[in-house]
N, C-alpha and C. Protein backbone atom coordinates (compact mmCIF):
# COMPACT_ATOMS: atom_id res chain seq x y z
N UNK A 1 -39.62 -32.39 15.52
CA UNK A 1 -38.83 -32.14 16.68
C UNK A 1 -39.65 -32.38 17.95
N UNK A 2 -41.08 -31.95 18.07
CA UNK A 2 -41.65 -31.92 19.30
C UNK A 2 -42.01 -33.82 19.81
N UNK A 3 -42.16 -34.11 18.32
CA UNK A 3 -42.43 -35.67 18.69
C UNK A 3 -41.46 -36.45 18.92
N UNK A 4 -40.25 -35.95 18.38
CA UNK A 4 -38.91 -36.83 19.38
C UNK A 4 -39.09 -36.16 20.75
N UNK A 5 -39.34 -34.78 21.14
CA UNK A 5 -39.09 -34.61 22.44
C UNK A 5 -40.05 -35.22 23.51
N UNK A 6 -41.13 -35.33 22.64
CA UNK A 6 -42.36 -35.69 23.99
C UNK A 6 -42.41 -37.37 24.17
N UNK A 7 -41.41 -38.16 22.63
CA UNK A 7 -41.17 -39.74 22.88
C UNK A 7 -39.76 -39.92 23.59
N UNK A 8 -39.08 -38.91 24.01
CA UNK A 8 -37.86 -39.55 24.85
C UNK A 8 -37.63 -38.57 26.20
N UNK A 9 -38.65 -37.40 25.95
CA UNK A 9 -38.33 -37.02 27.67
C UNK A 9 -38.64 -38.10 28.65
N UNK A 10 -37.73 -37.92 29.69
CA UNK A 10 -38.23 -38.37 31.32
C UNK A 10 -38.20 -37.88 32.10
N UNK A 11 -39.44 -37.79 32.99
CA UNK A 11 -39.61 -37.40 33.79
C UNK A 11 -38.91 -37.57 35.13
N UNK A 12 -38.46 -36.37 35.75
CA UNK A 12 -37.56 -36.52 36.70
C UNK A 12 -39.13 -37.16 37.73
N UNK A 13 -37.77 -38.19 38.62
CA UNK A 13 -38.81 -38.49 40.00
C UNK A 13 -39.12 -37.58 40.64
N UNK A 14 -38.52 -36.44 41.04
CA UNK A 14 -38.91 -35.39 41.98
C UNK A 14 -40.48 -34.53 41.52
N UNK A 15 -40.45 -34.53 39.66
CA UNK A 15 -41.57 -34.00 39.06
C UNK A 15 -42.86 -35.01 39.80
N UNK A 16 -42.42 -36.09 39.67
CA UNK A 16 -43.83 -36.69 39.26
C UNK A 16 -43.89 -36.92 40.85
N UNK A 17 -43.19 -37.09 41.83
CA UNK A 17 -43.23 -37.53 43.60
C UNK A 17 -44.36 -35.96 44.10
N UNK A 18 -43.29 -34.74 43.59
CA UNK A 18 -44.22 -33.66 44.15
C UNK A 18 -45.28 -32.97 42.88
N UNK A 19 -45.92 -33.87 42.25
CA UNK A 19 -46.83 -33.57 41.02
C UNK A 19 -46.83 -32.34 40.76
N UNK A 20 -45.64 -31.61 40.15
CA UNK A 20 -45.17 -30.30 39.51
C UNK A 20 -45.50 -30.17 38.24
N UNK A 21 -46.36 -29.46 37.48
CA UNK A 21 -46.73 -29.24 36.21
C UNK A 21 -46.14 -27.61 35.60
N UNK A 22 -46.26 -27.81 34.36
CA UNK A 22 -45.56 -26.49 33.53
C UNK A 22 -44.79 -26.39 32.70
N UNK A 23 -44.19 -25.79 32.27
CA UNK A 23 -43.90 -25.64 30.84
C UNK A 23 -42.59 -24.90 31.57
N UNK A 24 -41.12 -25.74 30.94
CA UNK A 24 -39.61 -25.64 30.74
C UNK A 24 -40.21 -25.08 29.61
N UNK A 25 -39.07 -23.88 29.11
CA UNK A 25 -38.57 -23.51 28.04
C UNK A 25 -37.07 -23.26 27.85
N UNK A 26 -36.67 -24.32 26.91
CA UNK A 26 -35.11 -24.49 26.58
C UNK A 26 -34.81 -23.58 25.11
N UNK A 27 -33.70 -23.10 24.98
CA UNK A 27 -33.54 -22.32 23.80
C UNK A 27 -31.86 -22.86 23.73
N UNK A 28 -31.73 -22.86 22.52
CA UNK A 28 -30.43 -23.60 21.77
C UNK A 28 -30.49 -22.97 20.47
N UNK A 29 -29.10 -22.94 20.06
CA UNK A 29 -28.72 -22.64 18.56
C UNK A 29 -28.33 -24.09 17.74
N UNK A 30 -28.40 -23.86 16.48
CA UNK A 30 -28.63 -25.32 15.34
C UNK A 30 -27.13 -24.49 14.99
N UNK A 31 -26.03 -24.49 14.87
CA UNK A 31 -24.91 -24.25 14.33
C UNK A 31 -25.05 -24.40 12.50
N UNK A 32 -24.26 -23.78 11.75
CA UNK A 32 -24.60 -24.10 10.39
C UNK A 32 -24.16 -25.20 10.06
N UNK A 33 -23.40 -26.11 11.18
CA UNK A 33 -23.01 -27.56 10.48
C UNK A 33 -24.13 -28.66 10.79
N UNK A 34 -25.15 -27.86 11.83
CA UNK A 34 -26.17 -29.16 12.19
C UNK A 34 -25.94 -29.12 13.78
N UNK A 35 -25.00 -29.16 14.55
CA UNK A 35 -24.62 -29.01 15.72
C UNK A 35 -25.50 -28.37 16.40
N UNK A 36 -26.36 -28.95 17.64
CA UNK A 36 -26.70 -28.07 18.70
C UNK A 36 -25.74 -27.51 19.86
N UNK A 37 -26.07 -26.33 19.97
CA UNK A 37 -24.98 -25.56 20.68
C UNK A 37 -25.85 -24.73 21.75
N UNK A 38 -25.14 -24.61 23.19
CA UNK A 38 -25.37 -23.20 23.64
C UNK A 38 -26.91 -23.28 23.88
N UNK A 39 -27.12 -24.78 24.38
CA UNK A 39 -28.44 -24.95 25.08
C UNK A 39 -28.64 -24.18 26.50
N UNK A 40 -29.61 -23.44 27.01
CA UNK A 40 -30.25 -23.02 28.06
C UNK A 40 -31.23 -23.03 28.28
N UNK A 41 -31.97 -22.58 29.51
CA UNK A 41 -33.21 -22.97 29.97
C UNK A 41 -34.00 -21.51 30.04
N UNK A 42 -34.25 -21.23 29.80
CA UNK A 42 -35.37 -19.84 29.50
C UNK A 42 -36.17 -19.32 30.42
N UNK A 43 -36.58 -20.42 30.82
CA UNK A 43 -37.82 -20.68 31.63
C UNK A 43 -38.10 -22.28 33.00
N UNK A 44 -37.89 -22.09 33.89
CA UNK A 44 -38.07 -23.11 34.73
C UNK A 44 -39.15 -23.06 35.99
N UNK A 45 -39.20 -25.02 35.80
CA UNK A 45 -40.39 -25.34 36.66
C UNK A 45 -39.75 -25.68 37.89
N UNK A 46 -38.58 -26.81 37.64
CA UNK A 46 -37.96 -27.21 38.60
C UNK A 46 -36.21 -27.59 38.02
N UNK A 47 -35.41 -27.34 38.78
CA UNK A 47 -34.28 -27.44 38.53
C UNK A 47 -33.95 -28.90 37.69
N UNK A 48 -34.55 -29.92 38.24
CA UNK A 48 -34.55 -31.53 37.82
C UNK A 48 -35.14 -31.41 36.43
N UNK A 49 -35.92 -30.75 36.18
CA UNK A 49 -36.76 -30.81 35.12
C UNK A 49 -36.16 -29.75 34.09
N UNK A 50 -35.53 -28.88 34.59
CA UNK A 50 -34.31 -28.33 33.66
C UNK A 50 -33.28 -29.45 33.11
N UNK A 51 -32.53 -29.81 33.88
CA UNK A 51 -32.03 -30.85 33.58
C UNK A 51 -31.91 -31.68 32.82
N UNK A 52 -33.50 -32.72 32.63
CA UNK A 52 -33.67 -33.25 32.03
C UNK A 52 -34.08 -32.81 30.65
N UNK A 53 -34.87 -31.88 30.80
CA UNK A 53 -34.79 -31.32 29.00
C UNK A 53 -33.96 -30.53 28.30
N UNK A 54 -32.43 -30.59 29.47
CA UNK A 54 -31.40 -29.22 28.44
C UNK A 54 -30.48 -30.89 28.34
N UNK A 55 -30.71 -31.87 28.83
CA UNK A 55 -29.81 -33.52 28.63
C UNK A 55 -30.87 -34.04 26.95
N UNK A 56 -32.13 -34.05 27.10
CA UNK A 56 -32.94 -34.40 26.00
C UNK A 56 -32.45 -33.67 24.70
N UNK A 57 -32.52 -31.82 25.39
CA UNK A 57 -32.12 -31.16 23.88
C UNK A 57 -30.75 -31.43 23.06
N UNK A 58 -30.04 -31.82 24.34
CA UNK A 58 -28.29 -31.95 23.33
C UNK A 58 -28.65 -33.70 23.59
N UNK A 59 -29.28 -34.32 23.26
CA UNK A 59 -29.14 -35.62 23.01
C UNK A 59 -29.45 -35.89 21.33
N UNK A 60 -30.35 -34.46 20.96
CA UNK A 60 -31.09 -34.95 19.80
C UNK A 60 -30.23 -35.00 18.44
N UNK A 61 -30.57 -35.91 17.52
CA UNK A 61 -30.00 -36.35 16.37
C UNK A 61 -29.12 -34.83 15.53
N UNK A 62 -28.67 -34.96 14.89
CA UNK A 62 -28.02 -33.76 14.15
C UNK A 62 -28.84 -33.16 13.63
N UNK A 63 -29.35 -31.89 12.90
CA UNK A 63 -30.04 -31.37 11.97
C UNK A 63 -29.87 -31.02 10.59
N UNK A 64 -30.36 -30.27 9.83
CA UNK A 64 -29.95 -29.47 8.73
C UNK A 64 -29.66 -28.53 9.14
N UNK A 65 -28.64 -27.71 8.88
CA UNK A 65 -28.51 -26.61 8.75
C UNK A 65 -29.77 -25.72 8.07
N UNK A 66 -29.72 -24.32 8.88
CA UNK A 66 -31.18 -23.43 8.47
C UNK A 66 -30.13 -22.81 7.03
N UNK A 67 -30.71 -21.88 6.48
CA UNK A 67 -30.32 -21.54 5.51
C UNK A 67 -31.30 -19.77 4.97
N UNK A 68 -29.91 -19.33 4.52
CA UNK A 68 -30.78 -17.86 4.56
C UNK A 68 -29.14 -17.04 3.38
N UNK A 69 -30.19 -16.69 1.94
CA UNK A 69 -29.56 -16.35 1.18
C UNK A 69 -29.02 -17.67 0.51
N UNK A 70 -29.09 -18.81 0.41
CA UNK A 70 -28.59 -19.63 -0.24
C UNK A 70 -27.54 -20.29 0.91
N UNK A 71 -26.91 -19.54 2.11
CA UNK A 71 -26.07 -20.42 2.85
C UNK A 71 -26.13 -20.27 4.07
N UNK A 72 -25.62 -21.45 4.62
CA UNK A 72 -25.95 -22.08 5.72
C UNK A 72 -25.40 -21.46 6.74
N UNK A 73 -27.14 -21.69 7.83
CA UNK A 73 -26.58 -20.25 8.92
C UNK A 73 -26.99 -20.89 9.82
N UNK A 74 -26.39 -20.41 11.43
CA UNK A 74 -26.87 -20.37 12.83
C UNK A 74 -28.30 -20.18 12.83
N UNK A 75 -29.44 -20.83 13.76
CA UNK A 75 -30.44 -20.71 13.81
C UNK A 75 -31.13 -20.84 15.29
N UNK A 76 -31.54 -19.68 16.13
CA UNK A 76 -31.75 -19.88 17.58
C UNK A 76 -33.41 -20.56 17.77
N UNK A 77 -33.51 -21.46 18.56
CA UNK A 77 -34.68 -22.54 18.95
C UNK A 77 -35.38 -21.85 20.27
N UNK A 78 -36.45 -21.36 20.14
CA UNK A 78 -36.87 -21.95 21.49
C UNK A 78 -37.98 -22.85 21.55
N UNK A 79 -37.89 -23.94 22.53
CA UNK A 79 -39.07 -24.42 22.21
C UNK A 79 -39.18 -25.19 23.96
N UNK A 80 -40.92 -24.91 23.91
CA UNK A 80 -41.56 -25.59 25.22
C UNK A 80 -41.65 -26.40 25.30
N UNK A 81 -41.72 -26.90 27.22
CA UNK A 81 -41.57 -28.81 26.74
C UNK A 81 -42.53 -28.39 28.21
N UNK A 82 -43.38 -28.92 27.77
CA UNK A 82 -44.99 -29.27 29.01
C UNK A 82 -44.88 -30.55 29.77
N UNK A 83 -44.57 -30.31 30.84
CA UNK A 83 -44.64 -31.09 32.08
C UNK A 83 -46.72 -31.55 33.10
N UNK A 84 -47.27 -32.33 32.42
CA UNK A 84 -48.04 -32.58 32.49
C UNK A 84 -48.15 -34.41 32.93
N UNK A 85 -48.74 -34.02 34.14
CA UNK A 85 -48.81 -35.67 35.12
C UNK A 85 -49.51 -36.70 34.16
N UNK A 86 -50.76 -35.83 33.41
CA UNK A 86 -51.44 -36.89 32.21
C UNK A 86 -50.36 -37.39 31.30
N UNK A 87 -49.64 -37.10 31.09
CA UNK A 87 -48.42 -37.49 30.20
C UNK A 87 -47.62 -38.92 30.80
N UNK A 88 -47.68 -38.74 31.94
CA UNK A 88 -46.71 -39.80 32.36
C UNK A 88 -47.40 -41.16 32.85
């Protein structure tokens, strides 16, 4: 997951114009059909940069369903996405 996110984020222009660094944290649920759902931002650097990684998180491919007891369940994500100028 982190290596699709860090090969298709982009960086908003406003990030990289006023060299803003830090860590978005987006949190989303995996639905039991695979579906991401009910993406939000947790944590913000800059509104643009929200943006772009709650557009990245519901862009991403379908999943497996998590699984607990043998059947398939809702599963809540959070995960950081580091805004770092060396990156770009």
């Amino acid at each position: 997951m982190l290596e699709y996110i860090y090969d298709h984020i982009e960086y908003p222009k406003v990030v990289i114009e006023e060299e803003i660094i830090g860590t978005t944290v987006v949190q989303f649920i995996v639905k039991n059909n695979g579906q991401i759902e009910f993406t939000r931002i947790a944590r913000s650097i800059h509104p643009d940069a929200d943006i772009a990684c709650k557009e990245l998180v519901e862009s991403m491919p379908e999943w497996r369903a998590g699984r607990h007891l043998g059947l398939q369940v809702n599963v809540l994500y959070t995960v950081p996405i580091h805004f770092r100028l060396d990156n770009y």
